[in-house]
C-alpha atoms as a PDB file:
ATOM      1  CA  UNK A   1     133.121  62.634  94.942  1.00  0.00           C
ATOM      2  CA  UNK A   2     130.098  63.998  93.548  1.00  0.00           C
ATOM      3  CA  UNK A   3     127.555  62.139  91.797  1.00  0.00           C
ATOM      4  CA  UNK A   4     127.394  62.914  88.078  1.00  0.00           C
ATOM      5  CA  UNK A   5     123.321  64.603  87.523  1.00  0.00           C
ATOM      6  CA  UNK A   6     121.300  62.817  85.237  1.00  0.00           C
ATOM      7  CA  UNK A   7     121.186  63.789  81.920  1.00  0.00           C
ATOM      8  CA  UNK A   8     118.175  65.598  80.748  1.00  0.00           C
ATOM      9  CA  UNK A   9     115.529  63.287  78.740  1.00  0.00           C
ATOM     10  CA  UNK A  10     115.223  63.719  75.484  1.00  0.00           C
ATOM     11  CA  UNK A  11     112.000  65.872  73.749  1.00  0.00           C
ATOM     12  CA  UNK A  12     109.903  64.104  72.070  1.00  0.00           C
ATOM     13  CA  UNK A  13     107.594  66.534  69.565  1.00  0.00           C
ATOM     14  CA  UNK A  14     105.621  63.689  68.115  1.00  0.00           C
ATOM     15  CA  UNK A  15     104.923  61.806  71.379  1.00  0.00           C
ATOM     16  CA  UNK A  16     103.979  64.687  73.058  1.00  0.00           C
ATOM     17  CA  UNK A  17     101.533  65.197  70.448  1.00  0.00           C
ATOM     18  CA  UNK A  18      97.758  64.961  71.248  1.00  0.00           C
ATOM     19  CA  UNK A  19      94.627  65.135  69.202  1.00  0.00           C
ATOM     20  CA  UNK A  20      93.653  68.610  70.300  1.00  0.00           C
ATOM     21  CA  UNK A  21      96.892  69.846  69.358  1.00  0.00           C
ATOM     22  CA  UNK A  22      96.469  68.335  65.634  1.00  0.00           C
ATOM     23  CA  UNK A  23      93.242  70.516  65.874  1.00  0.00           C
ATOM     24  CA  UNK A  24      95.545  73.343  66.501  1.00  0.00           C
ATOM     25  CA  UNK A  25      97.516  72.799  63.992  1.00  0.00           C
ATOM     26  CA  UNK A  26      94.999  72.892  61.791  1.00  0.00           C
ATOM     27  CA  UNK A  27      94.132  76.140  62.935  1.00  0.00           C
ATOM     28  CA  UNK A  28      97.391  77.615  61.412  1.00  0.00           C
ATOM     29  CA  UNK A  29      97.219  75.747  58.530  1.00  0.00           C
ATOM     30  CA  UNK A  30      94.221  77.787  57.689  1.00  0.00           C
ATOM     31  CA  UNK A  31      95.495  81.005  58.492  1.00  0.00           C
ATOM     32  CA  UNK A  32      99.053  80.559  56.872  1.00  0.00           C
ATOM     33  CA  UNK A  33      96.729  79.055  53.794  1.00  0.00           C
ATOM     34  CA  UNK A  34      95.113  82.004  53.937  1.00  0.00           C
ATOM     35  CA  UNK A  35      97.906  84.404  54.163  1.00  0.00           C
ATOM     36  CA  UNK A  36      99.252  82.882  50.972  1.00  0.00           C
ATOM     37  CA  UNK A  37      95.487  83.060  49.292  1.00  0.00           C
ATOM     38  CA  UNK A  38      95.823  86.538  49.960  1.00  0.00           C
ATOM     39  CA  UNK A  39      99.430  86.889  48.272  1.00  0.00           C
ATOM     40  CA  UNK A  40      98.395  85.313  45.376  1.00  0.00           C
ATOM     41  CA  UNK A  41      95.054  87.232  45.065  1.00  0.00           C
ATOM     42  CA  UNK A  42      97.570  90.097  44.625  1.00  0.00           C
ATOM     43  CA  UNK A  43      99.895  88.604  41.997  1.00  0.00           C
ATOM     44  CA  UNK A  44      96.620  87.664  39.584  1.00  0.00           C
ATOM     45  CA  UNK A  45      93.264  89.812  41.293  1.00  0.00           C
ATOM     46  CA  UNK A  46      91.753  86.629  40.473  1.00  0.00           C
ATOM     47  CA  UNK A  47      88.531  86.782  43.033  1.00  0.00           C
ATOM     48  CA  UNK A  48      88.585  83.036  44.012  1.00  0.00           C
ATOM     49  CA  UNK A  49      91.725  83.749  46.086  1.00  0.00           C
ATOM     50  CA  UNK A  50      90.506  86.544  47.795  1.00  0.00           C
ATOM     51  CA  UNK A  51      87.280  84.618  48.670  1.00  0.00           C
ATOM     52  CA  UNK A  52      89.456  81.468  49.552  1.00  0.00           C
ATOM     53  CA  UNK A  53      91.776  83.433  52.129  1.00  0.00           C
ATOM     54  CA  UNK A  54      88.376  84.438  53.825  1.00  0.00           C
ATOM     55  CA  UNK A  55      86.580  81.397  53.913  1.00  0.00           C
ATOM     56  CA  UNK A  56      89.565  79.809  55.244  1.00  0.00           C
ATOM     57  CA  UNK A  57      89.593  81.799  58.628  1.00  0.00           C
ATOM     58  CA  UNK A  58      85.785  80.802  59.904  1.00  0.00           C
ATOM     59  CA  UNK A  59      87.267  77.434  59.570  1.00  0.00           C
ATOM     60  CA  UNK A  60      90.341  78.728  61.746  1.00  0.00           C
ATOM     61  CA  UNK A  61      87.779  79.477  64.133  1.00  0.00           C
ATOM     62  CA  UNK A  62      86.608  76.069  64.178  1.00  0.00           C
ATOM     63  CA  UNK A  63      89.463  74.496  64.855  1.00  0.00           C
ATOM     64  CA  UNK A  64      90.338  77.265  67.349  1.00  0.00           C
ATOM     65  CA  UNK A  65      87.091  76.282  69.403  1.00  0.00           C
ATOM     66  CA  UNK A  66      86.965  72.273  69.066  1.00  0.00           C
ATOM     67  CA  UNK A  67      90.488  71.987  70.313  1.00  0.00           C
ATOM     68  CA  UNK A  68      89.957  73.587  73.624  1.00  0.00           C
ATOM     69  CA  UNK A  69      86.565  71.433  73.869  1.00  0.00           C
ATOM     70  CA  UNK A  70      88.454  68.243  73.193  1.00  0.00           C
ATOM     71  CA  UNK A  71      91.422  68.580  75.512  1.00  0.00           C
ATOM     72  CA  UNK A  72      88.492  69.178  78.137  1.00  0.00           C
ATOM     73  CA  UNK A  73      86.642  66.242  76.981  1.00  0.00           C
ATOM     74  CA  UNK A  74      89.254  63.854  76.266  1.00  0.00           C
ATOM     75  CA  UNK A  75      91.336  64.946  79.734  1.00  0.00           C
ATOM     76  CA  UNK A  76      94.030  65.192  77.742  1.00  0.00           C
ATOM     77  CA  UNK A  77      96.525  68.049  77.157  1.00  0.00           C
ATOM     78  CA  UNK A  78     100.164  68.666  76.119  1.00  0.00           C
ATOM     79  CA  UNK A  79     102.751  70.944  77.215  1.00  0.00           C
ATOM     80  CA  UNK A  80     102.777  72.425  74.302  1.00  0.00           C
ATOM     81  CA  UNK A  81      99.172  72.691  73.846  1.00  0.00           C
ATOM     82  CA  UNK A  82      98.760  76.597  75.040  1.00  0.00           C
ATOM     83  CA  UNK A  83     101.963  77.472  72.855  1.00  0.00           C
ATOM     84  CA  UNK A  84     100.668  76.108  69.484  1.00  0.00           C
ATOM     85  CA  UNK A  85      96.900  77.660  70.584  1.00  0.00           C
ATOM     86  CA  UNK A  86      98.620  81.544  70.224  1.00  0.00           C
ATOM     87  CA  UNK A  87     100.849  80.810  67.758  1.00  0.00           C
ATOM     88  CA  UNK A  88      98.295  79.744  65.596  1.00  0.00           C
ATOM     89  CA  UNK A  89      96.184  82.051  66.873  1.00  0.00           C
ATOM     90  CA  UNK A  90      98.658  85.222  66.238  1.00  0.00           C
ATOM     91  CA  UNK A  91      98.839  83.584  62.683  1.00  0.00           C
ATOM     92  CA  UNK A  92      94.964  82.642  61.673  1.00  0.00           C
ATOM     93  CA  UNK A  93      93.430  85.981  63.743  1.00  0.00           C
ATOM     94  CA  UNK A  94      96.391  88.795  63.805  1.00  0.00           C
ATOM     95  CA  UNK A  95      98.800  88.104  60.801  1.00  0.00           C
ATOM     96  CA  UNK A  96      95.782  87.123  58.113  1.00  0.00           C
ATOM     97  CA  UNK A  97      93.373  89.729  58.623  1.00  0.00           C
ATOM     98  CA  UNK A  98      96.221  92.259  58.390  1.00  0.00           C
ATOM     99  CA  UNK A  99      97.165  90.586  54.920  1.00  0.00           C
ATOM    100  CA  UNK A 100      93.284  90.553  53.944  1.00  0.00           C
ATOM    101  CA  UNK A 101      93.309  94.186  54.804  1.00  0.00           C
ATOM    102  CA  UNK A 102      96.153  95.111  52.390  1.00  0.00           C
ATOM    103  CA  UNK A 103      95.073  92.620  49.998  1.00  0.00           C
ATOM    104  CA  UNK A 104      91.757  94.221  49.183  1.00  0.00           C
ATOM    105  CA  UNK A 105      93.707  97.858  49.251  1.00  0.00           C
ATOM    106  CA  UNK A 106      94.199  98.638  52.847  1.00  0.00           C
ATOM    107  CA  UNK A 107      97.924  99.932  51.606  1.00  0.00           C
ATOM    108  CA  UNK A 108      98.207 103.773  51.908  1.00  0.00           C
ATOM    109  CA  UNK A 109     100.850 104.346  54.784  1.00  0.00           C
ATOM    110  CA  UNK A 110      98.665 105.466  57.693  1.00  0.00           C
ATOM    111  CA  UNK A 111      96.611 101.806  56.661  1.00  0.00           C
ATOM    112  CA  UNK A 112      99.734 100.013  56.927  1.00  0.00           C
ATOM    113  CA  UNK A 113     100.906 101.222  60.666  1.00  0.00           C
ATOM    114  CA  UNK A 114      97.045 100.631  61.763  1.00  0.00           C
ATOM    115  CA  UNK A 115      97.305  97.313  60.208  1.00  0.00           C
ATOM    116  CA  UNK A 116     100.883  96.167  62.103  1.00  0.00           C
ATOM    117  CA  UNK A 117      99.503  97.840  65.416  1.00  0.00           C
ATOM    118  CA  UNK A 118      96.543  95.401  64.967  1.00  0.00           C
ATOM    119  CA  UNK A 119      98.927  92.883  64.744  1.00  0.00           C
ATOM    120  CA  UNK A 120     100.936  94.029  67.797  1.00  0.00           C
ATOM    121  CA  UNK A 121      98.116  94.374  69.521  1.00  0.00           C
ATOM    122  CA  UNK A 122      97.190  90.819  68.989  1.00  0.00           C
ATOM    123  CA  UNK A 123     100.392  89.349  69.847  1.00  0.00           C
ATOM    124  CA  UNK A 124     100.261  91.375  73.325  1.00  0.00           C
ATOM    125  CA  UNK A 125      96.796  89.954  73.943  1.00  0.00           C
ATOM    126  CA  UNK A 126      97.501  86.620  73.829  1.00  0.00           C
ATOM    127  CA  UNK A 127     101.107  86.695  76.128  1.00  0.00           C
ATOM    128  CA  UNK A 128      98.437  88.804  78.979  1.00  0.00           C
ATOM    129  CA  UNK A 129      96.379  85.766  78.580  1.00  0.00           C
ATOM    130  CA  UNK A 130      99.307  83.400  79.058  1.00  0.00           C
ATOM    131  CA  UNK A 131     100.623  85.203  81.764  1.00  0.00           C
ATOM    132  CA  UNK A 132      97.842  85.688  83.736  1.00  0.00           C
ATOM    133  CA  UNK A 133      95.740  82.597  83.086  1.00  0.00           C
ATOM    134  CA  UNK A 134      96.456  80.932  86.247  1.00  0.00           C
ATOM    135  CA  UNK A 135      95.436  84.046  88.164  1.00  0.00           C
ATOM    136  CA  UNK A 136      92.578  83.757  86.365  1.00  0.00           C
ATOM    137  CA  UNK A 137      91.152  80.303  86.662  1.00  0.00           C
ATOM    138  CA  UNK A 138      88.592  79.395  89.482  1.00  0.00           C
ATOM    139  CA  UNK A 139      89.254  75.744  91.058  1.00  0.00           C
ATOM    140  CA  UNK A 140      89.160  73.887  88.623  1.00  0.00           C
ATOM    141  CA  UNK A 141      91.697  75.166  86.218  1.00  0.00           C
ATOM    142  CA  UNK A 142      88.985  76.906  84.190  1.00  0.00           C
ATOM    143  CA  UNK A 143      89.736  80.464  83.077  1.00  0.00           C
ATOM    144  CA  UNK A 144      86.314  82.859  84.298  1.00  0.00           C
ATOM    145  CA  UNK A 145      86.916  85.151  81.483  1.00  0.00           C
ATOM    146  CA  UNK A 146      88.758  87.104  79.239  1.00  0.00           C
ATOM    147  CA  UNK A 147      90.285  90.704  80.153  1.00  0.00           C
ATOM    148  CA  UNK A 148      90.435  92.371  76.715  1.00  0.00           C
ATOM    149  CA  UNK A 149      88.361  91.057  73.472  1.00  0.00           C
ATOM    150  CA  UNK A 150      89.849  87.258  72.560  1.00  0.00           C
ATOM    151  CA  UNK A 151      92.183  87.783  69.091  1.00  0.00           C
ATOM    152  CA  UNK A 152      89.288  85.356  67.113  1.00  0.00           C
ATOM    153  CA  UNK A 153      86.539  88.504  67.496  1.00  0.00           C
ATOM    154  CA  UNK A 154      89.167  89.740  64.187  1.00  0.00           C
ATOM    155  CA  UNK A 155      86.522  87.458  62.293  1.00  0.00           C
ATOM    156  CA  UNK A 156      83.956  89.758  62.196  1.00  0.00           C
ATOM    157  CA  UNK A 157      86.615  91.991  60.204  1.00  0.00           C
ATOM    158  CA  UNK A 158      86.804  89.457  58.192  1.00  0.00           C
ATOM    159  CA  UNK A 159      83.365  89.171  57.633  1.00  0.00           C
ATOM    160  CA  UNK A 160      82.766  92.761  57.070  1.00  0.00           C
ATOM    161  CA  UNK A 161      85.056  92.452  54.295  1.00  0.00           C
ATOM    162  CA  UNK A 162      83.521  89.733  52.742  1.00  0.00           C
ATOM    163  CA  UNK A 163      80.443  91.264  52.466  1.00  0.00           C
ATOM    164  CA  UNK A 164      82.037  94.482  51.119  1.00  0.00           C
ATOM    165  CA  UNK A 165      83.724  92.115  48.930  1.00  0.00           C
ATOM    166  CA  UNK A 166      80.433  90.819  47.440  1.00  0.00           C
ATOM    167  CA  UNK A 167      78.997  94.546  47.098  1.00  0.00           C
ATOM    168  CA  UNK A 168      81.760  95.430  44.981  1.00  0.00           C
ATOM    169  CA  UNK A 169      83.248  97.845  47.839  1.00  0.00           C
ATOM    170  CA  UNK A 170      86.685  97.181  47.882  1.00  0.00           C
ATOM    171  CA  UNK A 171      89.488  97.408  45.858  1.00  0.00           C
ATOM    172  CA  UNK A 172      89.168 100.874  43.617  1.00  0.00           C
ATOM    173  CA  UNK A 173      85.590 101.398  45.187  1.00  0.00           C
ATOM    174  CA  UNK A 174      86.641 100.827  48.087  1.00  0.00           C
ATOM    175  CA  UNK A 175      83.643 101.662  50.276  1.00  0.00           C
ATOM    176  CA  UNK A 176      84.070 105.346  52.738  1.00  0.00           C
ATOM    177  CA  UNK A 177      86.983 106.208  50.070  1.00  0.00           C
ATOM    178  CA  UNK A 178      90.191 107.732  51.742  1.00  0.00           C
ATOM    179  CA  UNK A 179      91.399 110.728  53.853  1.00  0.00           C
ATOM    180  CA  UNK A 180      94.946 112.242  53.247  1.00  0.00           C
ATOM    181  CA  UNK A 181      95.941 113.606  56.268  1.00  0.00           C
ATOM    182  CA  UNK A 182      99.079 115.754  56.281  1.00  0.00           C
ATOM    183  CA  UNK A 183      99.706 114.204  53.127  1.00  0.00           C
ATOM    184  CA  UNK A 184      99.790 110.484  54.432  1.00  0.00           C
ATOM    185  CA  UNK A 185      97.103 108.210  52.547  1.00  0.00           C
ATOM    186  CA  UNK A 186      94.611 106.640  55.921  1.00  0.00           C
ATOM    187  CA  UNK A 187      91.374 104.512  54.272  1.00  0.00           C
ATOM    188  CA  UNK A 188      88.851 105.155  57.059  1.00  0.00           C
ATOM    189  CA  UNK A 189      87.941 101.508  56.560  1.00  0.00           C
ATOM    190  CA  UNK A 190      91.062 100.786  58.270  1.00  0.00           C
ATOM    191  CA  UNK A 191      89.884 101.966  61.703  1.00  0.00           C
ATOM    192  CA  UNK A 192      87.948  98.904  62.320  1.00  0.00           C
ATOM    193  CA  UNK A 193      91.676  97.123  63.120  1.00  0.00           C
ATOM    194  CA  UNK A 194      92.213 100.350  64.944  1.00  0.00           C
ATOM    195  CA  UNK A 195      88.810  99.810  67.307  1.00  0.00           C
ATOM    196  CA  UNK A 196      89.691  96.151  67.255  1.00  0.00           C
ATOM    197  CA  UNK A 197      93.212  96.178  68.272  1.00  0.00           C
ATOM    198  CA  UNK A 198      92.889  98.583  70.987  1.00  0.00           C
ATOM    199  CA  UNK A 199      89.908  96.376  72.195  1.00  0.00           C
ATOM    200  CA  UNK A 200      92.263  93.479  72.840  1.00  0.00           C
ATOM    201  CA  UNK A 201      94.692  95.453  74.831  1.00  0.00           C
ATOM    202  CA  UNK A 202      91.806  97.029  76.603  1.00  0.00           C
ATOM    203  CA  UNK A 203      90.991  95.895  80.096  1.00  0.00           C
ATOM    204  CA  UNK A 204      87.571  95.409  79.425  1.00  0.00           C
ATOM    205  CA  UNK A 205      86.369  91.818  80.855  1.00  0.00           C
ATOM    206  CA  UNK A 206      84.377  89.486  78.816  1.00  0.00           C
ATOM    207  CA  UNK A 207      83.011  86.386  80.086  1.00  0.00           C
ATOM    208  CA  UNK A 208      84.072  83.120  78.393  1.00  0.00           C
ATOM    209  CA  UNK A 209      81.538  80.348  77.506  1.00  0.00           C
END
């Protein structure tokens, strides 16, 4: 007679729960809040939305660094901890810029495949990274460095923008105009997700601090 096998213990979400990953999660609040800045920046071109859904990724980035530093410090991590870092991560640094980028009038239809291959290209960086990490960590556990630009560096699109933004260089004047390329509308602006993307994928190394 066989022995009956144990059932399987239950899940807990909360319990598993530490403070890094609340630090996580506050790094997709940010970049969900800002997605839905950038919505409603659309619906009334009221500037204070536009500026909100920017000023909300730097503090993405924020929370993207501490909680790393305080699983380390604490000695403390969950299993979930590396999920909810690129799912936020795909949300605050892939998903948001892409909506910043059509927001301020990244739209024609050459913009708009650039823009969801940036996103692609984010979401294939980070699964590398979680594939490979262990291959990539000296003794103790911690990863030498990066192959492909981390997702975050989309901040400095972000910034770019912004300062575009305060120039008066987007939207209708949007600054280097656009091309129309066999017809299709392409806003050269856009290639910066282009360079950006493919520098993710890439398998350039770059050291992490």
């Amino acid at each position: 007679m066989q022995t009956p096998s144990p059932r399987p213990q239950r899940f807990s979400l909360i319990r598993s729960f530490v403070f890094a990953d609340v630090l996580t999660l506050g790094n997709g609040f940010c970049g969900s809040g800002s997605v839905l800045a950038a919505m409603q920046y659309l619906i009334t071109a009221e500037a204070r939305w536009l500026v909100t859904a920017m000023l909300l990724l730097p503090i993405a980035l924020v929370f993207d660094f501490a909680d790393g530093r305080v699983a380390r410090w604490r000695h403390r991590s969950s299993a979930l901890g590396a999920d909810l870092d690129s799912l936020a991560d795909v949300i605050s640094f892939g998903l948001a810029p892409a909506a910043l980028g059509f927001a301020v009038g990244l739209r024609g239809s050459l913009d708009v495949a650039i823009l969801l291959y940036f996103v692609a290209c984010g979401i294939s960086r980070l699964a590398r990274f979680n594939a490979t990490a262990d291959a990539l960590s000296d003794e103790s556990g911690k990863v030498k460095y990066f192959e492909g630009t981390p997702i975050p560096t989309s901040v400095l699109i972000v910034a770019v923008l912004a300062v575009l933004h305060f120039q008066g260089l987007l939207g209708r004047n949007l600054w280097l105009g656009s091309w129309s390329p066999g017809g299709l509308v392409l806003h050269p602006l856009t290639l910066l997700y282009a360079v950006s993307g493919s520098a993710m994928i890439s398998t350039l190394r770059v050291p992490k601090i």
